[in-house]
N, C-alpha and C. Protein backbone atom coordinates (compact mmCIF):
# COMPACT_ATOMS: atom_id res chain seq x y z
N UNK A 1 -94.86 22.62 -147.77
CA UNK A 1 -95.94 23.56 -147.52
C UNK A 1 -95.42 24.96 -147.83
N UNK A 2 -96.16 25.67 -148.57
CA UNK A 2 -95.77 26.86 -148.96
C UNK A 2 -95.97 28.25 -147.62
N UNK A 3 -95.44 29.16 -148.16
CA UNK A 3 -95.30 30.43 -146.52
C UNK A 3 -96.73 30.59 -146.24
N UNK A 4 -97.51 30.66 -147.80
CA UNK A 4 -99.20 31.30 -147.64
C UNK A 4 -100.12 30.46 -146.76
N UNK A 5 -99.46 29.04 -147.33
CA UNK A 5 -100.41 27.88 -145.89
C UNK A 5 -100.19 28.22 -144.90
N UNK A 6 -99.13 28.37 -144.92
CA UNK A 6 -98.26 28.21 -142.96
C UNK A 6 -99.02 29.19 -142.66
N UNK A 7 -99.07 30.67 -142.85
CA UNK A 7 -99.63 31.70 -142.13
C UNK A 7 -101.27 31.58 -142.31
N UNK A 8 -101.58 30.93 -143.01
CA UNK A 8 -103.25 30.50 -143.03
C UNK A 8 -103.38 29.55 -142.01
N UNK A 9 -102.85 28.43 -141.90
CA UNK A 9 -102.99 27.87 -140.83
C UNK A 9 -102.31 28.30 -139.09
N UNK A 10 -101.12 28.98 -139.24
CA UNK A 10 -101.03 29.40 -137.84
C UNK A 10 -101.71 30.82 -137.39
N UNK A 11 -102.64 31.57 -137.95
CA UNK A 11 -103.62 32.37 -138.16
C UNK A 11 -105.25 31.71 -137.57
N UNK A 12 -105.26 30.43 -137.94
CA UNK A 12 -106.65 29.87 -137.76
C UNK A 12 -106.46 29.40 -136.65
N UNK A 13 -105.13 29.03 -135.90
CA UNK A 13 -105.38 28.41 -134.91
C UNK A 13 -104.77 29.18 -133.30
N UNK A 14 -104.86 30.61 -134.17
CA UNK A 14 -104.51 31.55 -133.19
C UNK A 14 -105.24 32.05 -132.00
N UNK A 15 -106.42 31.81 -132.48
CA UNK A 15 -107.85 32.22 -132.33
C UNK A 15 -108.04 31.62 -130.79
N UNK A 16 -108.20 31.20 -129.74
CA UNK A 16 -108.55 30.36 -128.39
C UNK A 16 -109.42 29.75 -128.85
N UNK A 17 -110.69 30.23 -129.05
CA UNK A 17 -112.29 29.80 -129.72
C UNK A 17 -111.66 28.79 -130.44
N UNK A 18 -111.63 28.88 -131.47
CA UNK A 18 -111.48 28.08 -132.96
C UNK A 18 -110.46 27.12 -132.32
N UNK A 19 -109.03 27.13 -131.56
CA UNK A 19 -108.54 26.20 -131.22
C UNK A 19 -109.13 24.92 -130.81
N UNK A 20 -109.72 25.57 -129.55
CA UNK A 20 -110.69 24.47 -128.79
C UNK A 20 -111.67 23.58 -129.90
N UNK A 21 -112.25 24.40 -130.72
CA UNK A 21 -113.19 23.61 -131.20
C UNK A 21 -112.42 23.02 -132.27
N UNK A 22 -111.27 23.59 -133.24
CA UNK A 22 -110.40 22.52 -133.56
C UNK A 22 -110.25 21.01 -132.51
N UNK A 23 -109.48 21.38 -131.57
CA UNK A 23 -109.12 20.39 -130.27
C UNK A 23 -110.58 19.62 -130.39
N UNK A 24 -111.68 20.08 -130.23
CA UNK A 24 -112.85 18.88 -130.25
C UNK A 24 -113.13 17.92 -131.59
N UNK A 25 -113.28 18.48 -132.74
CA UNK A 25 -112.87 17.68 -133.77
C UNK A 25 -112.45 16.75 -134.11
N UNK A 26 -110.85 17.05 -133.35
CA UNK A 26 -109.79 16.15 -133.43
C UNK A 26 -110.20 14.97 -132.37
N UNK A 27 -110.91 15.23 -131.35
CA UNK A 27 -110.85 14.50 -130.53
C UNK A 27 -112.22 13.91 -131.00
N UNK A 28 -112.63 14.19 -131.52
CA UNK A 28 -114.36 13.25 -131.95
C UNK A 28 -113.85 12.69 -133.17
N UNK A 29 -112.80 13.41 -134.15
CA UNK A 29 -112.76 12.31 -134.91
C UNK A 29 -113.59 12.75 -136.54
N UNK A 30 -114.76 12.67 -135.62
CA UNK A 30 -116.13 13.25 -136.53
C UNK A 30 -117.16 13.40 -136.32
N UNK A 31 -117.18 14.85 -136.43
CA UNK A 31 -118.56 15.29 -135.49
C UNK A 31 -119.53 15.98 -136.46
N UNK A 32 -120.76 16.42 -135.93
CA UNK A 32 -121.65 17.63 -136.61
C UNK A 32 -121.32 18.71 -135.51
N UNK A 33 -120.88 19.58 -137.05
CA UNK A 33 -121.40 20.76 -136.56
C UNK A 33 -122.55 21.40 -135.55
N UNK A 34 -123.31 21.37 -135.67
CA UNK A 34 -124.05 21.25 -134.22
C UNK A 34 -123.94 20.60 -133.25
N UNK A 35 -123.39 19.80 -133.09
CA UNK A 35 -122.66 18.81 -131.66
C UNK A 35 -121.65 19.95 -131.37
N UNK A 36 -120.84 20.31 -132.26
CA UNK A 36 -119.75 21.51 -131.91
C UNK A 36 -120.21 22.95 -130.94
N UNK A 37 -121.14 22.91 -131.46
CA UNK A 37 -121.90 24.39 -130.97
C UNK A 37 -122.82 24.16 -129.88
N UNK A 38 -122.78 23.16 -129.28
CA UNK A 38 -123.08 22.61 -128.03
C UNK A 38 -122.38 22.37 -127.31
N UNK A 39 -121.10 22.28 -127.35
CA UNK A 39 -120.39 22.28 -126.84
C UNK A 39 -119.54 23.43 -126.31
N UNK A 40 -119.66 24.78 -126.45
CA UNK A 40 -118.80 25.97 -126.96
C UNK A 40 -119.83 27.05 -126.39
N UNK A 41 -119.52 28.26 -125.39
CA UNK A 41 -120.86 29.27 -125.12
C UNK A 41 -120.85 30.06 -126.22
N UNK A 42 -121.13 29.54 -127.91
CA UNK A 42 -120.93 30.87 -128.61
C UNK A 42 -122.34 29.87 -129.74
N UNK A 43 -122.58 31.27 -130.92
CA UNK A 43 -124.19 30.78 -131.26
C UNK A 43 -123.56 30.19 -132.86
N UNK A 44 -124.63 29.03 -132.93
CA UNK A 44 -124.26 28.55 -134.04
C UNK A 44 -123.58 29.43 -135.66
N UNK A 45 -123.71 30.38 -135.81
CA UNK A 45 -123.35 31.01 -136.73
C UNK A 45 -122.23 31.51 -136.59
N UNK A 46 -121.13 31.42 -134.94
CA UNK A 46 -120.21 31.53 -134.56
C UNK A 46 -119.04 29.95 -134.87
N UNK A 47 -119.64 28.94 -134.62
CA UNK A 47 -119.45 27.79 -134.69
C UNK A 47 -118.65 27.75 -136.75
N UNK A 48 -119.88 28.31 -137.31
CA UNK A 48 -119.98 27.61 -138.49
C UNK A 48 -118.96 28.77 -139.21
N UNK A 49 -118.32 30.19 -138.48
CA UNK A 49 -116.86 31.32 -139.09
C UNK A 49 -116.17 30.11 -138.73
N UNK A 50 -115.96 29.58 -137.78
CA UNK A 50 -114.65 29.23 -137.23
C UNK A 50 -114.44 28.12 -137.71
N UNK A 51 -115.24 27.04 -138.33
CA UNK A 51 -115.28 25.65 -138.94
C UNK A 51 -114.73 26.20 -140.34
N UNK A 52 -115.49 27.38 -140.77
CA UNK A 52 -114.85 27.58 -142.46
C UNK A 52 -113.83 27.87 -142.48
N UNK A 53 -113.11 28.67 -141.48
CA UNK A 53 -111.87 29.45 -141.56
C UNK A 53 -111.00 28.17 -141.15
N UNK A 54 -111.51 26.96 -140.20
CA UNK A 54 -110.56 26.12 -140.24
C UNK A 54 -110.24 25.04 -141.79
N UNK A 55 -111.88 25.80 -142.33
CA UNK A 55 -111.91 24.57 -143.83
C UNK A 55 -110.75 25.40 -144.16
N UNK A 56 -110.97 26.43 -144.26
CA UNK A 56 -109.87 27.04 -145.68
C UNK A 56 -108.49 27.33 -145.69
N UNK A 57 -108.39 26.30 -143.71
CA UNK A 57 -106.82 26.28 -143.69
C UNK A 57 -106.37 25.07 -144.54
N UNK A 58 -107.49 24.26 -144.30
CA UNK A 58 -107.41 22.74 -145.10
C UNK A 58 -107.38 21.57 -144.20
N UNK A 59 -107.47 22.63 -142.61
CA UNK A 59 -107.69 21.43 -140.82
C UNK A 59 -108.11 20.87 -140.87
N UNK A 60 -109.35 20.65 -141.25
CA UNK A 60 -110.66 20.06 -141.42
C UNK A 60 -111.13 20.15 -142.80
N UNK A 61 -112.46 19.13 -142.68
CA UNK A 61 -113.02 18.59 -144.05
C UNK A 61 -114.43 18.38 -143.69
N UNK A 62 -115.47 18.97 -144.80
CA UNK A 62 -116.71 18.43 -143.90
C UNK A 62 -117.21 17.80 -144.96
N UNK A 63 -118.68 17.20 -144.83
CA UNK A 63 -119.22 16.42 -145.61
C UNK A 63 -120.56 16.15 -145.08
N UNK A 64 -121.93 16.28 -145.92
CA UNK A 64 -123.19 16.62 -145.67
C UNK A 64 -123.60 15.31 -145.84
N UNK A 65 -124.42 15.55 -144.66
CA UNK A 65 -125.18 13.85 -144.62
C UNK A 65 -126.61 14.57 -144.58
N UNK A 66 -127.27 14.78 -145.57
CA UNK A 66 -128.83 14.96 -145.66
C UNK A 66 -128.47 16.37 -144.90
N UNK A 67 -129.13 16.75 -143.40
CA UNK A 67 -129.02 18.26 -143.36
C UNK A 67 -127.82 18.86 -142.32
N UNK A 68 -127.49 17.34 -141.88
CA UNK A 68 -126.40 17.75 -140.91
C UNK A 68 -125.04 18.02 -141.52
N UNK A 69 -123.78 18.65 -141.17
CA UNK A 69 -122.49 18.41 -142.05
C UNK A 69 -121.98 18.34 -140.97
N UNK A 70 -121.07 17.15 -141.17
CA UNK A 70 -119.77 16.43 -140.62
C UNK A 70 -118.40 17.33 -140.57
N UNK A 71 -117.67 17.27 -139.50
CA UNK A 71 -116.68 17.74 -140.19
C UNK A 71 -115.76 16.38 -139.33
N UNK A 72 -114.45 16.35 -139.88
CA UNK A 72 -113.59 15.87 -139.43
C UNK A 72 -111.81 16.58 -139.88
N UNK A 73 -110.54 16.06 -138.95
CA UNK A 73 -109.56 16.51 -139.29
C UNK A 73 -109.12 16.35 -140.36
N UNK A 74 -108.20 16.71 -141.00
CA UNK A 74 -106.75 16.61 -142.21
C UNK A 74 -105.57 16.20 -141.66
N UNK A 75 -105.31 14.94 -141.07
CA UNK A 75 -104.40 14.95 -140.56
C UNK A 75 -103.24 15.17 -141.86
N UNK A 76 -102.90 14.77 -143.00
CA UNK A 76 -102.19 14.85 -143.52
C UNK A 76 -101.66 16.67 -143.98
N UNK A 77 -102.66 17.38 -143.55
CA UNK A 77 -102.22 18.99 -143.51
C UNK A 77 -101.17 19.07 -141.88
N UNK A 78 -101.83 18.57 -141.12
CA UNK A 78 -101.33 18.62 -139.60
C UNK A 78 -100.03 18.31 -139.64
N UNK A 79 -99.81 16.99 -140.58
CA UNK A 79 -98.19 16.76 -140.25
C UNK A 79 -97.50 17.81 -141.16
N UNK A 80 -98.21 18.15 -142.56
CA UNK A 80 -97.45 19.02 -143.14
C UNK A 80 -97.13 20.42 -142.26
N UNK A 81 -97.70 20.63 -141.34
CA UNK A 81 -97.53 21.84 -140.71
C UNK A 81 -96.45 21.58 -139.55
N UNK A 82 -96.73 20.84 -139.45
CA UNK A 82 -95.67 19.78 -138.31
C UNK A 82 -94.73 20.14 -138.71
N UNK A 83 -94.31 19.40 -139.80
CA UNK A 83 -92.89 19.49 -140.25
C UNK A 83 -92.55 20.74 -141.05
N UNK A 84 -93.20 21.84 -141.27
CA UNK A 84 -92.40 22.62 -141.71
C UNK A 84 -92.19 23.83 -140.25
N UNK A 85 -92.56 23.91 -139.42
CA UNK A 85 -92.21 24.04 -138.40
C UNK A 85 -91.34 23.26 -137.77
N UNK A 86 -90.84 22.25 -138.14
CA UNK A 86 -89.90 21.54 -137.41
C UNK A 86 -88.57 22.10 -138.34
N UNK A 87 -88.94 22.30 -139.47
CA UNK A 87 -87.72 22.59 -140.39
C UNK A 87 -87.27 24.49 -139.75
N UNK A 88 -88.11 25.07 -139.63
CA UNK A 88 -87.88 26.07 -138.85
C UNK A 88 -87.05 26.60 -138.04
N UNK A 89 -87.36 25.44 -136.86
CA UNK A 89 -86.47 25.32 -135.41
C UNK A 89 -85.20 25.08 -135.37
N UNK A 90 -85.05 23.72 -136.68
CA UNK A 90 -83.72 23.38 -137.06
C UNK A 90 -82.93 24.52 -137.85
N UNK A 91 -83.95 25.30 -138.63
CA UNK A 91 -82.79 26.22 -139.45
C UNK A 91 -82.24 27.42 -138.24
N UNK A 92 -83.52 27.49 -136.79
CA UNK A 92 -82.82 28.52 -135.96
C UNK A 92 -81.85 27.69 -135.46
N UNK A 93 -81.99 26.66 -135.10
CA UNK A 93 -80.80 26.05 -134.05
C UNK A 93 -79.40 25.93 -135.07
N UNK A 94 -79.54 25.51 -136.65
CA UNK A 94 -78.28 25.82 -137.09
C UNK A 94 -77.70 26.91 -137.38
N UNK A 95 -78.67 28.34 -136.88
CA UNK A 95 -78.14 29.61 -137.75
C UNK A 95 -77.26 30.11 -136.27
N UNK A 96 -77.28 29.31 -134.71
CA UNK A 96 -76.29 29.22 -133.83
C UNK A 96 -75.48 28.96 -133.69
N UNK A 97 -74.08 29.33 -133.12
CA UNK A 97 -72.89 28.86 -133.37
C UNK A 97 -72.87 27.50 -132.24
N UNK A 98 -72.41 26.45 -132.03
CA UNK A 98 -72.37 25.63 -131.20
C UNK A 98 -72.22 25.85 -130.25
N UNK A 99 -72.79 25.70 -129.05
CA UNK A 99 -72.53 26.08 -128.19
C UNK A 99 -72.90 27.22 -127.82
N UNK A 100 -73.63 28.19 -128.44
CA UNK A 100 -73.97 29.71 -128.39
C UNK A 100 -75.60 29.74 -128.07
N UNK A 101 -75.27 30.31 -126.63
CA UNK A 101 -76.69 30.84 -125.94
C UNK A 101 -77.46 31.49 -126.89
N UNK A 102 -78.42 31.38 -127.66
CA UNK A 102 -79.59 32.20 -127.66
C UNK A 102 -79.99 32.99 -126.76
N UNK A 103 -79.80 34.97 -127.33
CA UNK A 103 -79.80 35.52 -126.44
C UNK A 103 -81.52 36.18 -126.12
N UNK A 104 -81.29 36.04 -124.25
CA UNK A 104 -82.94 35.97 -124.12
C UNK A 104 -83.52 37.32 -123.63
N UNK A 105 -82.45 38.40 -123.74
CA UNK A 105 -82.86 40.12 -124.35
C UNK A 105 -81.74 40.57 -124.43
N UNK A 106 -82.51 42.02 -124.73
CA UNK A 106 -81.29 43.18 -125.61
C UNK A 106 -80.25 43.24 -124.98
N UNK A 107 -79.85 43.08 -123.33
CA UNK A 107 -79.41 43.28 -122.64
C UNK A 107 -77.95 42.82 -122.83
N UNK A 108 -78.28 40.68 -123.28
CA UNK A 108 -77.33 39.92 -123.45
C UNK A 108 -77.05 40.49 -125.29
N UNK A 109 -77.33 41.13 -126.09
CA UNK A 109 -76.71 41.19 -127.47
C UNK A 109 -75.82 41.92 -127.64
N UNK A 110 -74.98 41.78 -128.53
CA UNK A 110 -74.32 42.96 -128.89
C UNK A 110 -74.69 44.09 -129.15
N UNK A 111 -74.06 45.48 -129.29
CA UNK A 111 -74.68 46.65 -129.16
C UNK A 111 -75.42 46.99 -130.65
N UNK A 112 -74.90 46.31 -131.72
CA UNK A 112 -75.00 47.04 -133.13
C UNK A 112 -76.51 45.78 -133.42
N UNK A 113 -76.94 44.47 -132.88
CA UNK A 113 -78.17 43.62 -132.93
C UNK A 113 -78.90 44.24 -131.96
N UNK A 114 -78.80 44.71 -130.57
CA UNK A 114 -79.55 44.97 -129.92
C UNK A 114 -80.06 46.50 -130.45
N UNK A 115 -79.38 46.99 -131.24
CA UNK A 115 -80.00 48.42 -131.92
C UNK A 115 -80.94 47.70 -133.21
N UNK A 116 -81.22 47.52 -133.64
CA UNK A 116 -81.84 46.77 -134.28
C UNK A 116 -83.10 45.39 -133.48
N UNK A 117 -82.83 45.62 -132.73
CA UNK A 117 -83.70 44.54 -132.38
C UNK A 117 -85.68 45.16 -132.02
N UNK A 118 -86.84 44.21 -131.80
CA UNK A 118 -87.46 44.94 -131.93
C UNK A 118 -88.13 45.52 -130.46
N UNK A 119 -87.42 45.33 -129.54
CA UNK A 119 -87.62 46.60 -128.44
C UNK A 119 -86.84 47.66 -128.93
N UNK A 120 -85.99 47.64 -128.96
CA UNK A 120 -85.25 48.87 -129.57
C UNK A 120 -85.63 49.77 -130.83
N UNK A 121 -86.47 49.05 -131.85
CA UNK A 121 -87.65 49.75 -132.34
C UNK A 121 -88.65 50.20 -131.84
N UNK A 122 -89.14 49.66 -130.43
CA UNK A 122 -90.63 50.20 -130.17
C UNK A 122 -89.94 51.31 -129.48
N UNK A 123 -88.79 51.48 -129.02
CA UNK A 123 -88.32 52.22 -127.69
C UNK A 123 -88.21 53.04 -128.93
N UNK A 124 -87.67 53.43 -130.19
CA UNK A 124 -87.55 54.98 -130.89
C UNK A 124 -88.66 55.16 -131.53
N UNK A 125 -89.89 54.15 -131.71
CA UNK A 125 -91.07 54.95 -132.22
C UNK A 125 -91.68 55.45 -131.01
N UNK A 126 -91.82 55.16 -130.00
CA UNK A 126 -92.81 55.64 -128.68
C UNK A 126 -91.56 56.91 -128.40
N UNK A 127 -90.14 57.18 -128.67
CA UNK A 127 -89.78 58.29 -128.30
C UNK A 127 -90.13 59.38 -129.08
N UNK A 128 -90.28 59.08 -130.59
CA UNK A 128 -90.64 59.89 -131.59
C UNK A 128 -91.98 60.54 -131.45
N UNK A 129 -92.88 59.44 -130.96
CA UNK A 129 -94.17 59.81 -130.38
C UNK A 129 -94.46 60.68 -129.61
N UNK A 130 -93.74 60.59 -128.83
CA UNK A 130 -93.53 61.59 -127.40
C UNK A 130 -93.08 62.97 -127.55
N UNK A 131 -92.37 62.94 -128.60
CA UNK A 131 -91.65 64.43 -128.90
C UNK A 131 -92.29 64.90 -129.83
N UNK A 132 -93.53 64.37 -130.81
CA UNK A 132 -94.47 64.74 -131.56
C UNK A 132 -93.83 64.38 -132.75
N UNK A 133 -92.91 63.95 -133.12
CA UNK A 133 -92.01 63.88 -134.35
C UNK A 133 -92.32 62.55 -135.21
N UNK A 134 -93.26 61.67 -134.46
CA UNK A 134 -94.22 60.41 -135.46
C UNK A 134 -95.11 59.99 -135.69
């Protein structure tokens, strides 16, 4: 899976809304679109952003039966997303030395990563801010 999917799809499913009604999909299998929007306090034309934006992750798939459209999952996108997120985790867990805590703030890093890190960026733009200088 290329970077442009990945962030198209972890983008679409960022959403709470669109999750859930992803999550119903998956769990119907195969539904209409209007079964979706009955389900959800938001108005059908809300239903039918969040179904396209999940089409054009490639989540889902729909298909018109006379006036209703179907949608159902991709599972074969799902695992692709699966696994390149799994390849991810593994490249963080090998870019650790064995045995080496992952550090869980600036506090635990060294001084020359924790200057660089990105509290330590927000902490010199909000100072720059403050002194009028950004």
């Amino acid at each position: 899976m290329d970077e442009a999917h990945l962030v198209k799809i972890a983008k679409a499913l960022a959403d709470p809304t669109r999750l859930r009604i992803f999550q119903a999909i998956v769990h119907a299998s195969r539904i209409c679109c209007g079964d979706v929007g009955r389900r959800f306090p938001v108005s059908q034309a809300t239903v039918s952003h969040h179904v396209r934006i999940l089409t054009e992750a490639r989540l889902v798939e729909g298909c018109r039966t006379g006036q209703y459209v179907h949608v159902r999952p991709v599972p074969e996108t799902l695992a692709a997303y699966h696994e390149a997120l799994a390849d991810l985790v593994r490249d963080a867990l090998a870019a650790c030395e064995p045995g080496e805590a992952v550090p869980a703030s600036d506090e635990e890093m060294p001084a020359d990563e924790a200057a660089d890190s990105p509290a330590a960026r927000r902490a010199r733009r909000r100072a720059l801010l403050e002194t009028g200088r950004g």
